[in-house]
Each structure stands twice: as C-alpha cells, then as structure tokens.
N, C-alpha and C. Protein backbone atom coordinates (compact mmCIF):
# COMPACT_ATOMS: atom_id res chain seq x y z
N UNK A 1 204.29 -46.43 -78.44
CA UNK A 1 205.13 -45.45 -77.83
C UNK A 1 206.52 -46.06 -77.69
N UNK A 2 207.86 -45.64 -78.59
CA UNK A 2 209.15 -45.92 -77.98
C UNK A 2 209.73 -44.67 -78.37
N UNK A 3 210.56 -44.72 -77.46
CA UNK A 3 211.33 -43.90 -77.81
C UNK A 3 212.63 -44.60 -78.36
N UNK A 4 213.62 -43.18 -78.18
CA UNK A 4 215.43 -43.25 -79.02
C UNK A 4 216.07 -44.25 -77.94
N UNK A 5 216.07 -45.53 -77.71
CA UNK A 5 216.70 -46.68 -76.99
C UNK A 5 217.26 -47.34 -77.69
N UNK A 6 218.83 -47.33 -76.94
CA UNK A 6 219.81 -47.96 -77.79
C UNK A 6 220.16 -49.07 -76.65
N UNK A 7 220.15 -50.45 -76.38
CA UNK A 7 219.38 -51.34 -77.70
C UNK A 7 218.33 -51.10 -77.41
N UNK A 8 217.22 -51.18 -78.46
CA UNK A 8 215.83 -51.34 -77.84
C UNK A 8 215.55 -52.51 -77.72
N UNK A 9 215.13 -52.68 -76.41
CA UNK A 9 214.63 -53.57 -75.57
C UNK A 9 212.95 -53.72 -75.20
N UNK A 10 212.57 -52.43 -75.92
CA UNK A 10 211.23 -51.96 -75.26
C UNK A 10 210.18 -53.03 -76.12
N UNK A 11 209.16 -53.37 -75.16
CA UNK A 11 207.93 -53.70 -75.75
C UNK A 11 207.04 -52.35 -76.03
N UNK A 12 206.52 -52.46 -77.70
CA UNK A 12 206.08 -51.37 -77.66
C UNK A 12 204.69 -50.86 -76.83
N UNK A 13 203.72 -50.14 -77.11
CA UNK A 13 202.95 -49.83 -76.24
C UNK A 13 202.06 -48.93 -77.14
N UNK A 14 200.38 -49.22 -77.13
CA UNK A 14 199.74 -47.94 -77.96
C UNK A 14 199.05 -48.08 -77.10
N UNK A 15 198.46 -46.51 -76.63
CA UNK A 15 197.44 -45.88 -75.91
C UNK A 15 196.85 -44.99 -76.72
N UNK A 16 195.65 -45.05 -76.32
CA UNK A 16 194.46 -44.32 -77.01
C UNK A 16 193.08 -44.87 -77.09
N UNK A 17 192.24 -44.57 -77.78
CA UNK A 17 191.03 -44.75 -78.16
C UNK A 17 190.88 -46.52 -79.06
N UNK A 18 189.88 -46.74 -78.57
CA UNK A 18 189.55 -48.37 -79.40
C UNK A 18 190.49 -49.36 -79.32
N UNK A 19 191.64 -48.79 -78.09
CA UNK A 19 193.16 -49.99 -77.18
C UNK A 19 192.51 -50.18 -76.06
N UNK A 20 193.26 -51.20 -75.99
CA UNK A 20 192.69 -51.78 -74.51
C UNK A 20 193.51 -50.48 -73.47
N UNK A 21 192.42 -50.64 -72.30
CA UNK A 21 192.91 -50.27 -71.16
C UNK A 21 194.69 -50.32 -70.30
N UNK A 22 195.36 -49.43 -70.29
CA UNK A 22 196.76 -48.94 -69.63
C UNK A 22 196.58 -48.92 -68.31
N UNK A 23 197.97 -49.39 -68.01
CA UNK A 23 197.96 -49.25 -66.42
C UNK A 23 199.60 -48.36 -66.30
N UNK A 24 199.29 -47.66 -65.65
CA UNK A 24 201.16 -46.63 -65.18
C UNK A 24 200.85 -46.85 -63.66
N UNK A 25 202.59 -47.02 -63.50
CA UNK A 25 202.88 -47.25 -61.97
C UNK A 25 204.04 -45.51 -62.28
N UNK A 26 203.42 -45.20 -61.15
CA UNK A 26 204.57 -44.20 -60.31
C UNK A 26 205.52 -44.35 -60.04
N UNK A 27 206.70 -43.90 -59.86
CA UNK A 27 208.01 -44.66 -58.76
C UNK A 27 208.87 -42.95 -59.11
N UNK A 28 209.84 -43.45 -57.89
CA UNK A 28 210.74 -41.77 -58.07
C UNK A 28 211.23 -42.03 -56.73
N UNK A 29 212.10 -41.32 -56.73
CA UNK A 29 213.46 -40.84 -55.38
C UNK A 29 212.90 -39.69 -54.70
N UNK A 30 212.97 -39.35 -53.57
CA UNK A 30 212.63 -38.32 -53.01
C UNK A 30 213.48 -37.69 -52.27
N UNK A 31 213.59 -36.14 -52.12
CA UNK A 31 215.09 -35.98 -51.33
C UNK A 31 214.70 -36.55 -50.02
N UNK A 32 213.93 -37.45 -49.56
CA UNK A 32 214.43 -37.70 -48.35
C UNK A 32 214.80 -39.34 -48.01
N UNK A 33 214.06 -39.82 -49.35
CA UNK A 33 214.51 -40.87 -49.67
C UNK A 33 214.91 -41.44 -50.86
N UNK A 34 216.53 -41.61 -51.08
CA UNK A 34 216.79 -42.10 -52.22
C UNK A 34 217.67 -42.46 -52.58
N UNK A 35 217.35 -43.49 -53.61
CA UNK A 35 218.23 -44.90 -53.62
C UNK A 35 218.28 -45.54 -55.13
N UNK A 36 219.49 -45.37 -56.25
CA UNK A 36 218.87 -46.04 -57.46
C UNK A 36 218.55 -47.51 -57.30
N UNK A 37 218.88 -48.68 -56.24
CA UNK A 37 218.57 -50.21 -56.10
C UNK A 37 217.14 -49.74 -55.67
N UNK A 38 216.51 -49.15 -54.84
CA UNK A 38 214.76 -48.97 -54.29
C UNK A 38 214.34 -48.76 -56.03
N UNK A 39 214.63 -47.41 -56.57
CA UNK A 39 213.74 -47.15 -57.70
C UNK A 39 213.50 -48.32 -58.89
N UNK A 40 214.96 -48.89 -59.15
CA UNK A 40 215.13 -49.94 -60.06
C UNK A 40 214.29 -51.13 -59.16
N UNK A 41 213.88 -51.50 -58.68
CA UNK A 41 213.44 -52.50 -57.54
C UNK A 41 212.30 -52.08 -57.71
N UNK A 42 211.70 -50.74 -57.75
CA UNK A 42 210.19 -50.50 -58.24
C UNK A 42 209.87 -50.46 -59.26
N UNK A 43 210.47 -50.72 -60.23
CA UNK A 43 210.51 -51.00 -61.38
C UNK A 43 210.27 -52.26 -62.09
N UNK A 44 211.05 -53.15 -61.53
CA UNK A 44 211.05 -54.50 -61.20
C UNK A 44 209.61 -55.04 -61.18
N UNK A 45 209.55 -54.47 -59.74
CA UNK A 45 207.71 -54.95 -59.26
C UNK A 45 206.62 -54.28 -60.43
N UNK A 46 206.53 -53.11 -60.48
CA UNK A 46 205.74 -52.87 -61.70
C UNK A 46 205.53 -53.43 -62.81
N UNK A 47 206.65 -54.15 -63.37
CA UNK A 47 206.89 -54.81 -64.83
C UNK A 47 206.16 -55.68 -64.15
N UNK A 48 206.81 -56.38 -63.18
CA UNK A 48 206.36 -57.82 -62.67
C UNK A 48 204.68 -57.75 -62.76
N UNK A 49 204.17 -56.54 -61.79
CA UNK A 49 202.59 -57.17 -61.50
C UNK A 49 201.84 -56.04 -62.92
N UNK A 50 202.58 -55.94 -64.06
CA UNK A 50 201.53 -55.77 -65.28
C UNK A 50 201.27 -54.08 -65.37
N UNK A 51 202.50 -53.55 -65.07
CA UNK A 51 202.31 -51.94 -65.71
C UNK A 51 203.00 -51.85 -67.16
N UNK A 52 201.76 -51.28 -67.54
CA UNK A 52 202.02 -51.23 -68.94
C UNK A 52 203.38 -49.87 -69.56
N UNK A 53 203.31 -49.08 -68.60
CA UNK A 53 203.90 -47.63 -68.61
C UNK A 53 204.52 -47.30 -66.78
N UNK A 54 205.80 -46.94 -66.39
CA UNK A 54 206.34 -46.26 -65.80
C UNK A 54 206.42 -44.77 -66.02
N UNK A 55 206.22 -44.09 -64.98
CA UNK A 55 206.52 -42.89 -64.83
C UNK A 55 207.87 -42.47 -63.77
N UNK A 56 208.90 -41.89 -63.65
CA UNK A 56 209.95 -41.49 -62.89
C UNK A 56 209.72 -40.44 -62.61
N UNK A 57 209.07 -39.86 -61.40
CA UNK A 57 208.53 -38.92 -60.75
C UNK A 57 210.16 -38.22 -59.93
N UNK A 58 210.89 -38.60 -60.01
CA UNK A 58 212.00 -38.40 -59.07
C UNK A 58 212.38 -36.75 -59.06
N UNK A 59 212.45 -36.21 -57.51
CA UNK A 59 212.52 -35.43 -56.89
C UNK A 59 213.74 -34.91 -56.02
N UNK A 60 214.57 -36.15 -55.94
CA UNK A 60 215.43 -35.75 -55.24
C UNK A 60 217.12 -37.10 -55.59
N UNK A 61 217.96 -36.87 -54.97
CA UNK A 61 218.94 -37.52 -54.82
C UNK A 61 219.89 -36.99 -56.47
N UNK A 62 220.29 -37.75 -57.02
CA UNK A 62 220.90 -38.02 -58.61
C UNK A 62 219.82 -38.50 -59.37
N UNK A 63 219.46 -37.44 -59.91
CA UNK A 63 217.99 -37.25 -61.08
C UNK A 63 218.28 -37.96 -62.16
N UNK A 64 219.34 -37.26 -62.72
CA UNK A 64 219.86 -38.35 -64.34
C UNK A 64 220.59 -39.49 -63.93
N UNK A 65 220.55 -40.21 -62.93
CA UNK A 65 221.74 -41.20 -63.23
C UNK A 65 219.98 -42.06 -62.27
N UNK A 66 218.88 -41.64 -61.36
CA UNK A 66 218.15 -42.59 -61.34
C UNK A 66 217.49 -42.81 -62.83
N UNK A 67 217.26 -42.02 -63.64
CA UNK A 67 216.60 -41.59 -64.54
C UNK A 67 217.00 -42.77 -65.50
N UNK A 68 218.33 -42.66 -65.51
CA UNK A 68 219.33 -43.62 -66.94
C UNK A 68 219.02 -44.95 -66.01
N UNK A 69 219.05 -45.22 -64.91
CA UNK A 69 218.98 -46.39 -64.48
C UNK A 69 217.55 -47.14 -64.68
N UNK A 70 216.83 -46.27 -64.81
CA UNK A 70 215.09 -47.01 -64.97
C UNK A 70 215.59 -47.31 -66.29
N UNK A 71 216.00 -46.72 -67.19
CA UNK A 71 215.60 -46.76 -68.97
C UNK A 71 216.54 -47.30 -68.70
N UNK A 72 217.67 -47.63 -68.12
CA UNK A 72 218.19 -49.14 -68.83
C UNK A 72 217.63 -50.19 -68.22
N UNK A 73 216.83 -50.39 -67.35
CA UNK A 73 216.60 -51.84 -67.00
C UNK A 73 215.05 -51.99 -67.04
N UNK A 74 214.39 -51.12 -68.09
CA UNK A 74 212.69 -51.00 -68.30
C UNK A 74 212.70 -51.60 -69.59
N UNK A 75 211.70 -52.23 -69.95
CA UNK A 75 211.22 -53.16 -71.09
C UNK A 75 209.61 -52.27 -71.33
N UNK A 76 209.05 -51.22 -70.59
CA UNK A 76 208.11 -50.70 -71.01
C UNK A 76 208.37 -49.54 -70.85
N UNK A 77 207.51 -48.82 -71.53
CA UNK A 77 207.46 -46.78 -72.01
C UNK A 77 208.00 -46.56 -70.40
N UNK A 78 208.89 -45.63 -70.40
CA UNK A 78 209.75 -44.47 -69.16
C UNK A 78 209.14 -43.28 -69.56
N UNK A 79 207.97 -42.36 -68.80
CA UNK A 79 207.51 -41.19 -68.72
C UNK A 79 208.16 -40.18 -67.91
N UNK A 80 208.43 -39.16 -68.05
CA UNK A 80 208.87 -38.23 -66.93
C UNK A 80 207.93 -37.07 -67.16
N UNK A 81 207.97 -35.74 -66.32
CA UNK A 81 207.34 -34.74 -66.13
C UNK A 81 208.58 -34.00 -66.12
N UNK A 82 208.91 -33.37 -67.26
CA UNK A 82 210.19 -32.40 -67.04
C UNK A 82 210.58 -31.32 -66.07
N UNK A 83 209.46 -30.69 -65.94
CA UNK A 83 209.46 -29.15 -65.25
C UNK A 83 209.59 -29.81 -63.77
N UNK A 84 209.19 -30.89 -63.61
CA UNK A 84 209.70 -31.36 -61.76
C UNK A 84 211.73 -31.26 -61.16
N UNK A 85 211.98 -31.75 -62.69
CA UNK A 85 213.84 -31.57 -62.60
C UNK A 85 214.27 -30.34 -62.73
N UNK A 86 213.31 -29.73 -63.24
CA UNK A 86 213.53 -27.96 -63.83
C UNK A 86 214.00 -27.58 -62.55
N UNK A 87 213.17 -27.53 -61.80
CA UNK A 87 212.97 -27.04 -60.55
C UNK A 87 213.79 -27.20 -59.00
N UNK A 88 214.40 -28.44 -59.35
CA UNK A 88 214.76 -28.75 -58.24
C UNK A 88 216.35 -28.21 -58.08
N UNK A 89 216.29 -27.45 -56.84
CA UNK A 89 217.74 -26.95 -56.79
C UNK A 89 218.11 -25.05 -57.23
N UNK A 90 216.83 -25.20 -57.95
CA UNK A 90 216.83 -23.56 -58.73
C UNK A 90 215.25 -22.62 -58.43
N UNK A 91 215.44 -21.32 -57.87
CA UNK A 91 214.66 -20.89 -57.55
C UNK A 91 213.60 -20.47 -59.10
N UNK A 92 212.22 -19.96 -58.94
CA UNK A 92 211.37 -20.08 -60.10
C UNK A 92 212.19 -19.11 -60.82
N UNK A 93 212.50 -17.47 -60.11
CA UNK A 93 213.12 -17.22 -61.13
C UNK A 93 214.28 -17.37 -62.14
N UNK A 94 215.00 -18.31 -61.63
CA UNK A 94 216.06 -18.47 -62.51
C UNK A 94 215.28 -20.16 -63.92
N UNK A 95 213.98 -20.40 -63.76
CA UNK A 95 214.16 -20.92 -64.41
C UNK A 95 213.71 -20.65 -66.01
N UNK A 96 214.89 -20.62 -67.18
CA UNK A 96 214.71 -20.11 -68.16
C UNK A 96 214.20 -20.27 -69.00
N UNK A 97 213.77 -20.18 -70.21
CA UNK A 97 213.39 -20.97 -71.33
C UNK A 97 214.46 -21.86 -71.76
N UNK A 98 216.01 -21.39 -72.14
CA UNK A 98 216.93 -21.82 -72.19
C UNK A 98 216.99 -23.15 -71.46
N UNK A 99 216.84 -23.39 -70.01
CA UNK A 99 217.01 -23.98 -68.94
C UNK A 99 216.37 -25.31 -69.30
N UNK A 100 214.86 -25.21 -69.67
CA UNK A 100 213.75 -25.60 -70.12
C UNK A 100 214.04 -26.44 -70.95
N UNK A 101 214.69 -25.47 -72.13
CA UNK A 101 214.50 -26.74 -73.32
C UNK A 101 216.03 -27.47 -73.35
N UNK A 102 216.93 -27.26 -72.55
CA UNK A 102 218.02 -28.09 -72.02
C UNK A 102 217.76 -29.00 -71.33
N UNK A 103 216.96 -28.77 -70.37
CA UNK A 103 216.58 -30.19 -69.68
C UNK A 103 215.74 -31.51 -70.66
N UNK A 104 214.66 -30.69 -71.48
CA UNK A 104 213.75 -31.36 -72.22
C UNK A 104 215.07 -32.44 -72.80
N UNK A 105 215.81 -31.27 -73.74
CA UNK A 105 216.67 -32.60 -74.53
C UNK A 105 217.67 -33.23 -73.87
N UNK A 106 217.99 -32.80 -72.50
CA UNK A 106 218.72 -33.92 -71.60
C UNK A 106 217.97 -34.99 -71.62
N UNK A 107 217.16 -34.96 -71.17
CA UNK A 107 215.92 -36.30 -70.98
C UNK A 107 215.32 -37.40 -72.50
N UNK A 108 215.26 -36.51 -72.63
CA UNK A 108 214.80 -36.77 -74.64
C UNK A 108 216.52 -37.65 -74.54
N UNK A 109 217.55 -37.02 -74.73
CA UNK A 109 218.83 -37.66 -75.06
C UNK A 109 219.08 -39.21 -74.17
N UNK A 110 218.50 -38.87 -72.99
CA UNK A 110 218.60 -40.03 -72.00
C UNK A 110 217.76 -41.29 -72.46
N UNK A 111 216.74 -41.20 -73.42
CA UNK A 111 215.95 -42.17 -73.62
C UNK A 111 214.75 -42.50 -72.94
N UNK A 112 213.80 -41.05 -72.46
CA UNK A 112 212.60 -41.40 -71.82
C UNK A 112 211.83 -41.31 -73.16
N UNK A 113 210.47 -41.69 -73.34
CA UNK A 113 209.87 -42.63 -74.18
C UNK A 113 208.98 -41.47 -73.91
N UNK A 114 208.04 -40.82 -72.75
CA UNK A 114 207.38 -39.77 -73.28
C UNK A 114 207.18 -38.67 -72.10
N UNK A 115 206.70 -37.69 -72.06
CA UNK A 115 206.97 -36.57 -71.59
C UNK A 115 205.09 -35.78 -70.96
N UNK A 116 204.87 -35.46 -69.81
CA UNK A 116 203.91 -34.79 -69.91
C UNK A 116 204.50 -33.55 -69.14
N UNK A 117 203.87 -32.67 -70.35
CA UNK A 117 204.06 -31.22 -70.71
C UNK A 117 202.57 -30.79 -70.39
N UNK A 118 202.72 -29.47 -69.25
CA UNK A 118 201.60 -28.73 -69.11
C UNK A 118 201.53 -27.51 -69.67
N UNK A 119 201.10 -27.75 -71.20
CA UNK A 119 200.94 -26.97 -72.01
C UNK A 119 199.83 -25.85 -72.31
N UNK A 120 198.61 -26.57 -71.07
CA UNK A 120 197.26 -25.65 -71.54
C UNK A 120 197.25 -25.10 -70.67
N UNK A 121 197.63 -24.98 -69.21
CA UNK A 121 197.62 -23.79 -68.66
C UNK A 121 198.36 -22.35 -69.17
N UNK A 122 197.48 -21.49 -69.41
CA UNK A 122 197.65 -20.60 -69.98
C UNK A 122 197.67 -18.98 -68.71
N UNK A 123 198.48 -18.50 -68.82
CA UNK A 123 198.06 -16.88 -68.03
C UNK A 123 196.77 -16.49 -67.74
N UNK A 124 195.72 -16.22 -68.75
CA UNK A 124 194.70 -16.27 -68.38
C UNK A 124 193.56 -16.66 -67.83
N UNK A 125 194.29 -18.08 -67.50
CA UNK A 125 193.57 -18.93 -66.63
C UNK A 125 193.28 -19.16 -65.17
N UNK A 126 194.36 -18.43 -64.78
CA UNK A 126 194.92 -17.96 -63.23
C UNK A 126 193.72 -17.63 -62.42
N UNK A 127 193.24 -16.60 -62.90
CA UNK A 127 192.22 -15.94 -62.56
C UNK A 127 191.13 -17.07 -61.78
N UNK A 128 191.06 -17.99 -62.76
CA UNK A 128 189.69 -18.67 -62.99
C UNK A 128 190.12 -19.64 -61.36
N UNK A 129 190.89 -19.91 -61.03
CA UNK A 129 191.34 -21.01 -59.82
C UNK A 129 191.11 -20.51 -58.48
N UNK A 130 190.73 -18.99 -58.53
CA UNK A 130 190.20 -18.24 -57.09
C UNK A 130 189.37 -18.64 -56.21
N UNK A 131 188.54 -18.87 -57.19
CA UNK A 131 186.92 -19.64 -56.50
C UNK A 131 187.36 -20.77 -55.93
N UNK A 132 187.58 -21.49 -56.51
CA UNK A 132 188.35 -23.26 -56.14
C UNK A 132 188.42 -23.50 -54.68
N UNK A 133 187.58 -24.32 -54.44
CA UNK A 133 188.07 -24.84 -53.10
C UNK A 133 189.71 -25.54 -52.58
N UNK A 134 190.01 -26.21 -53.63
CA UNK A 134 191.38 -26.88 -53.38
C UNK A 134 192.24 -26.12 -54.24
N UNK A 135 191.88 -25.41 -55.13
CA UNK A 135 193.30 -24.42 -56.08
C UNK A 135 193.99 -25.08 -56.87
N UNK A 136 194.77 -25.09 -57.35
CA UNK A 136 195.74 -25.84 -58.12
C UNK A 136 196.12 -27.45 -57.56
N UNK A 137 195.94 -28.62 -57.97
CA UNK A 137 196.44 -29.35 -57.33
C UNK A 137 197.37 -30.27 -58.04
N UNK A 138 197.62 -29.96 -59.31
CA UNK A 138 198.83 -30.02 -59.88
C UNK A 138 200.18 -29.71 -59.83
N UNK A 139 200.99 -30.80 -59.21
CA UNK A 139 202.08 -30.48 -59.30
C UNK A 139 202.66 -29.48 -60.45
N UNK A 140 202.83 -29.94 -61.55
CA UNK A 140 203.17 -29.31 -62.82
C UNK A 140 202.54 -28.25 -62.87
N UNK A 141 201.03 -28.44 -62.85
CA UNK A 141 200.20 -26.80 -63.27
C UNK A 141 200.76 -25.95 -62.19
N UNK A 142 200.94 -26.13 -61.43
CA UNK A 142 201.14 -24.80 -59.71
C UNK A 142 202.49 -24.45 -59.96
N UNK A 143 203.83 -25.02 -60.62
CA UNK A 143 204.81 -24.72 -60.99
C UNK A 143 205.05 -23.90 -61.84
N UNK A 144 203.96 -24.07 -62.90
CA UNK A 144 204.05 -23.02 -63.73
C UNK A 144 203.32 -21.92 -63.70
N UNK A 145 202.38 -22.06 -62.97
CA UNK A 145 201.43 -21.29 -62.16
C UNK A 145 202.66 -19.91 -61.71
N UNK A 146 203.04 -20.39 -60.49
CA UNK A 146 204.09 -19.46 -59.91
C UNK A 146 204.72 -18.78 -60.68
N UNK A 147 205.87 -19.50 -61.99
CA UNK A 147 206.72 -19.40 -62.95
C UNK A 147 205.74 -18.22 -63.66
N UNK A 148 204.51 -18.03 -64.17
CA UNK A 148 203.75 -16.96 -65.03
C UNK A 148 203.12 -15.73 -64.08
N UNK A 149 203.09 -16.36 -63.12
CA UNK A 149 202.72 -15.14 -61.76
C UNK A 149 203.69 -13.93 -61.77
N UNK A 150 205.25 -14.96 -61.40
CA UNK A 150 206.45 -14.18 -60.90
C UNK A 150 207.24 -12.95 -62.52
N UNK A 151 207.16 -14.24 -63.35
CA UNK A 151 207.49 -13.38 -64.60
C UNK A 151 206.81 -12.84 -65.58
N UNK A 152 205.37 -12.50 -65.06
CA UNK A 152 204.42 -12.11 -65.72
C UNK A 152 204.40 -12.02 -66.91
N UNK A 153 204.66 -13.62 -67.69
CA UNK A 153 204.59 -13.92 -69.09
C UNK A 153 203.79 -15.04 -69.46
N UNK A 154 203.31 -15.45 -70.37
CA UNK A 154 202.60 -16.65 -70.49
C UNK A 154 203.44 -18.12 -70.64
N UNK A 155 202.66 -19.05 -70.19
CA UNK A 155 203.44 -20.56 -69.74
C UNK A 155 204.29 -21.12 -71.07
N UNK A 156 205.42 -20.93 -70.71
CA UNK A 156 206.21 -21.40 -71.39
C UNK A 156 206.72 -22.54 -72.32
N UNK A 157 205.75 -23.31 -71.72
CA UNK A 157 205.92 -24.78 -72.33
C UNK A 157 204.55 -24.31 -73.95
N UNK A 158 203.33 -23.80 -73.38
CA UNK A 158 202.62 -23.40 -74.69
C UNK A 158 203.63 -22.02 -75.25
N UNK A 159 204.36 -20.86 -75.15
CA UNK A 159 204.74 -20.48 -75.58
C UNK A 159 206.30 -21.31 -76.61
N UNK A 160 206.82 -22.29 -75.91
CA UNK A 160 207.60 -22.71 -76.83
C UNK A 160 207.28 -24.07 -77.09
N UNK A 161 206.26 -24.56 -77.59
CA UNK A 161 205.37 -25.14 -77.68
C UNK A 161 206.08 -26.06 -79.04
N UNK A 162 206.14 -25.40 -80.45
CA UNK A 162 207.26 -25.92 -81.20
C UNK A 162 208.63 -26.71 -81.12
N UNK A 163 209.24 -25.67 -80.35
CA UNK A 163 210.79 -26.01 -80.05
C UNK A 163 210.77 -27.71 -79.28
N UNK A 164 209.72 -27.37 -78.45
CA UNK A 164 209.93 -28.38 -77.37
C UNK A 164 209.24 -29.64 -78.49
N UNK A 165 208.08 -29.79 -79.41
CA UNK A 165 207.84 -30.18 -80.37
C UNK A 165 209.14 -30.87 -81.11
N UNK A 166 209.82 -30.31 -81.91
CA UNK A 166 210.83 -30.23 -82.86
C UNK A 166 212.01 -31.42 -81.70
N UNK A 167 212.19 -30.81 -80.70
CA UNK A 167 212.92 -31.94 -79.63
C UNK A 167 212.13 -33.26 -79.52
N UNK A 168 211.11 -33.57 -79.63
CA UNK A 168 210.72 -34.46 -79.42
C UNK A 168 210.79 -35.04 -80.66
N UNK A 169 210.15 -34.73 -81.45
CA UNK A 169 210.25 -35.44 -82.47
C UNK A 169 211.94 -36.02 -83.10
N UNK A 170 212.75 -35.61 -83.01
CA UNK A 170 214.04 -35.47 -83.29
C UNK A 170 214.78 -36.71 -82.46
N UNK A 171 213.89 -37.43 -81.30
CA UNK A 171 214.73 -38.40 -80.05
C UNK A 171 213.45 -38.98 -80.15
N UNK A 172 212.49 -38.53 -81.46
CA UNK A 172 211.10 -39.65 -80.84
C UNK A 172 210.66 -39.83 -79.57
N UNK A 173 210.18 -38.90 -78.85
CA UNK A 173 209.45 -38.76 -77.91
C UNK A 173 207.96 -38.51 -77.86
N UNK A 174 206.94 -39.10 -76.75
CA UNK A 174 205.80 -39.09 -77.42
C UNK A 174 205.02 -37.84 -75.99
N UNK A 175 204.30 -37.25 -76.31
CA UNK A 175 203.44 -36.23 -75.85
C UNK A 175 202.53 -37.20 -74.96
N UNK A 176 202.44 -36.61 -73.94
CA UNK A 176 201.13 -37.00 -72.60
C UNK A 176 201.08 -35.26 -71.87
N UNK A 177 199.99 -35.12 -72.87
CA UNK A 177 199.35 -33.20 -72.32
C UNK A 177 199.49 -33.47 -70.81
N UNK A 178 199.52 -33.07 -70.32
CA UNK A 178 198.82 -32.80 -68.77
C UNK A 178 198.33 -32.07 -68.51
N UNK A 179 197.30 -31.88 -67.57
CA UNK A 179 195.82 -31.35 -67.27
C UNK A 179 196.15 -30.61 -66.19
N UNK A 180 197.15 -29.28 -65.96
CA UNK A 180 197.31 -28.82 -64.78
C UNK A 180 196.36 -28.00 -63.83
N UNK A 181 195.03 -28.00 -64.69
CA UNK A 181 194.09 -27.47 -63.84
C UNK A 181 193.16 -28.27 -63.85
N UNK A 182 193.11 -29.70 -63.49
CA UNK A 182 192.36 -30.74 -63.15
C UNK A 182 191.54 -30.43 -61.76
N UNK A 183 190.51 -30.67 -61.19
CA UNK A 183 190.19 -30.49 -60.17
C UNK A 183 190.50 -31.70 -58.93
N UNK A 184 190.49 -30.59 -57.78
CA UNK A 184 191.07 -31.78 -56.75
C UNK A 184 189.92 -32.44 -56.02
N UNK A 185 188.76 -31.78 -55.82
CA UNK A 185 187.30 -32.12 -55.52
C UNK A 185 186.44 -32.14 -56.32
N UNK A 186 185.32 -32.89 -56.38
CA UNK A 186 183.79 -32.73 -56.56
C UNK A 186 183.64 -31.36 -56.76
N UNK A 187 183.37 -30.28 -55.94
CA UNK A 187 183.02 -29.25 -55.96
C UNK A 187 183.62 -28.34 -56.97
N UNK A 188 184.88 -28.68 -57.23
CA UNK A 188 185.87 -27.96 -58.24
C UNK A 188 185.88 -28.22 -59.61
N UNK A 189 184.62 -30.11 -59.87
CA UNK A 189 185.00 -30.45 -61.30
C UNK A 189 184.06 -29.67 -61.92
N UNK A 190 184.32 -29.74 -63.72
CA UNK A 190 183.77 -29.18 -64.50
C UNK A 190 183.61 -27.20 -64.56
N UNK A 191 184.94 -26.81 -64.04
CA UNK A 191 184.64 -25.52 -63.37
C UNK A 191 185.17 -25.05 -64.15
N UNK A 192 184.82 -23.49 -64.47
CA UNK A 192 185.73 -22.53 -65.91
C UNK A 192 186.82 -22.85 -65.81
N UNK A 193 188.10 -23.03 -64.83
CA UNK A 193 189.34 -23.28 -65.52
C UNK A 193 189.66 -24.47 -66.01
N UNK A 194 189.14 -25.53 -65.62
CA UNK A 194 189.54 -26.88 -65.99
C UNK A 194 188.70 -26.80 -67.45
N UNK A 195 187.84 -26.15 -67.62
CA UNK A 195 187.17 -26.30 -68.92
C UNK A 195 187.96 -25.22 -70.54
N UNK A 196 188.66 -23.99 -69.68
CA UNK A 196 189.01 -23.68 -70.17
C UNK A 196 190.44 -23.85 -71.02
N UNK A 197 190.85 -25.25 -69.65
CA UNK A 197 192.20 -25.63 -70.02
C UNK A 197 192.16 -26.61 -71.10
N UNK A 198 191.02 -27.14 -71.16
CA UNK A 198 190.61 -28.25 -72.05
C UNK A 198 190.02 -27.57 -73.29
C-alpha cells in the first residue's frame, strides 16, 4: 500500500491473505480537543510501538492541515474515512455528490495512502437494522444511513462507485471497504443486514 508521496518516505505495507498479521493505531483531533503537535505526537508513538498502518480519524479543529501534517511526518500507510470530513460543518442535506468526490480528491491530492469507503450499505438495507438491538454502529454506515433516508436515493459512495474508483487510482490510493452494518453485539452478529452487506 503507498500512495502519491512526494518524497516517498513510506515503508511499504501489504495486507491481505497468506501476510502476516497488521496492526492500525487510531489517532485524530476532536472538536474539543485539538492540536497538530498531540496528533503528530500520536503518530510518533504508534510508529514507535509497531503500527503497521495509521488511520486519521480527525473530527474537528484544521482537518487538512492535521491531515498534511500526519503524511508528512508518517513512514507508514495514512488511512482516512472520507465521509467523516464530508460532514463536518455541513448539514446531511447539503452534502453532494459533487461535495463527495471533491473531498475524495482533496485527500487523494494530500497523499493519504488509503481510504475506507462504505460502499455496501445499500438503501435496501435500512430496513433490515430495525430488529437490531444496537442499530447502526458505524460511524460511516449511520452517515450514510441518514444521507439515503433524507434524500431518498441510494448510497452514494456505491452509486458513484467508479468515479470515486477512477480518483483513486489516478493518486494511487488503495480501497479498505468498510462494513457499515457490522454488528455492535452478539445478538446482532450474523443478522440479514450485515449479511446482506457482505
């Protein structure tokens, strides 16, 4: 996994089947706390105690400038979750497809290495999360959840599913699906929507 890093600095990274075991550390700003020296500083420690992969979960403060600050001082894969920046600051309905695949290639342009896109939640899946004791417990899936509720269209990321494709490939970015109808309990696993999302 590298991405478009100018210089590259990155150690590369393969995940998958018949590789050894990955480890990802979390880290991110929150609007109530945030600081690019804390995030870069968690960054730091992660490399240090053996994460193979960062993720920049960041939520709040200066998104692209913590964002550029991890990928310049990371030596391993920078993951983000796009639709979390989508969001912040802009109500669901204003967020566009347009909006969408602007942010994607902001990020893509910035030099994150890979992207999880909740692509299999689908409209018709909605339904299936009623029963659920805990409901959605995906950040990402419940975002878009709302987003297909309010504009009664199907999830956008599988509807532009290509485009956002074609961006990636173009800045070399690598795909991490995400599972937005994962279950949050025991009672919830293996249940029609998580099966259907899969």
């Amino acid at each position: 996994m590298r991405g478009e890093r100018a210089p590259k600095r990155l150690d590369p990274t393969g995940i998958g089947r018949c590789i050894t075991t990955k480890i990802n550390a979390n880290i991110g700003a929150s609007p109530v706390q945030s600081s690019l020296e804390q995030e870069v500083q968690k960054l730091r420690w992660a490399q240090k105690y053996g994460a193979d992969t960062v993720m920049d979960l960041s939520t709040g403060g200066d998104l692209a400038a913590c964002r550029q600050a991890i990928i310049d001082h990371s030596t391993v894969p920078i993951g983000t979750v796009p639709i979390y920046s989508m969001i912040v600051g802009r109500n669901i309905e204003d967020l566009t497809y347009d909006v969408i695949l602007r942010e994607i290639e902001r990020q893509a342009q910035q030099g994150v290495d890979y992207f999880t896109i909740h692509a299999g939640v689908l409209k018709e899946h909605l339904s299936l999360v009623r029963s659920r004791i805990t409901g959605i417990v995906s950040r990402g899936g419940s975002i878009l959840a709302k987003w297909m509720l309010y504009h009664n269209k199907q999830n956008p990321m599988y509807e532009m599913f290509d485009e956002i494709s074609a961006i990636m490939r173009e800045y070399d970015v690598t795909y991490s699906l995400g599972d937005g109808l994962r279950p949050g309990c025991v009672a919830d696993a293996s249940d029609p929507a998580q099966l259907a999302e899969l």
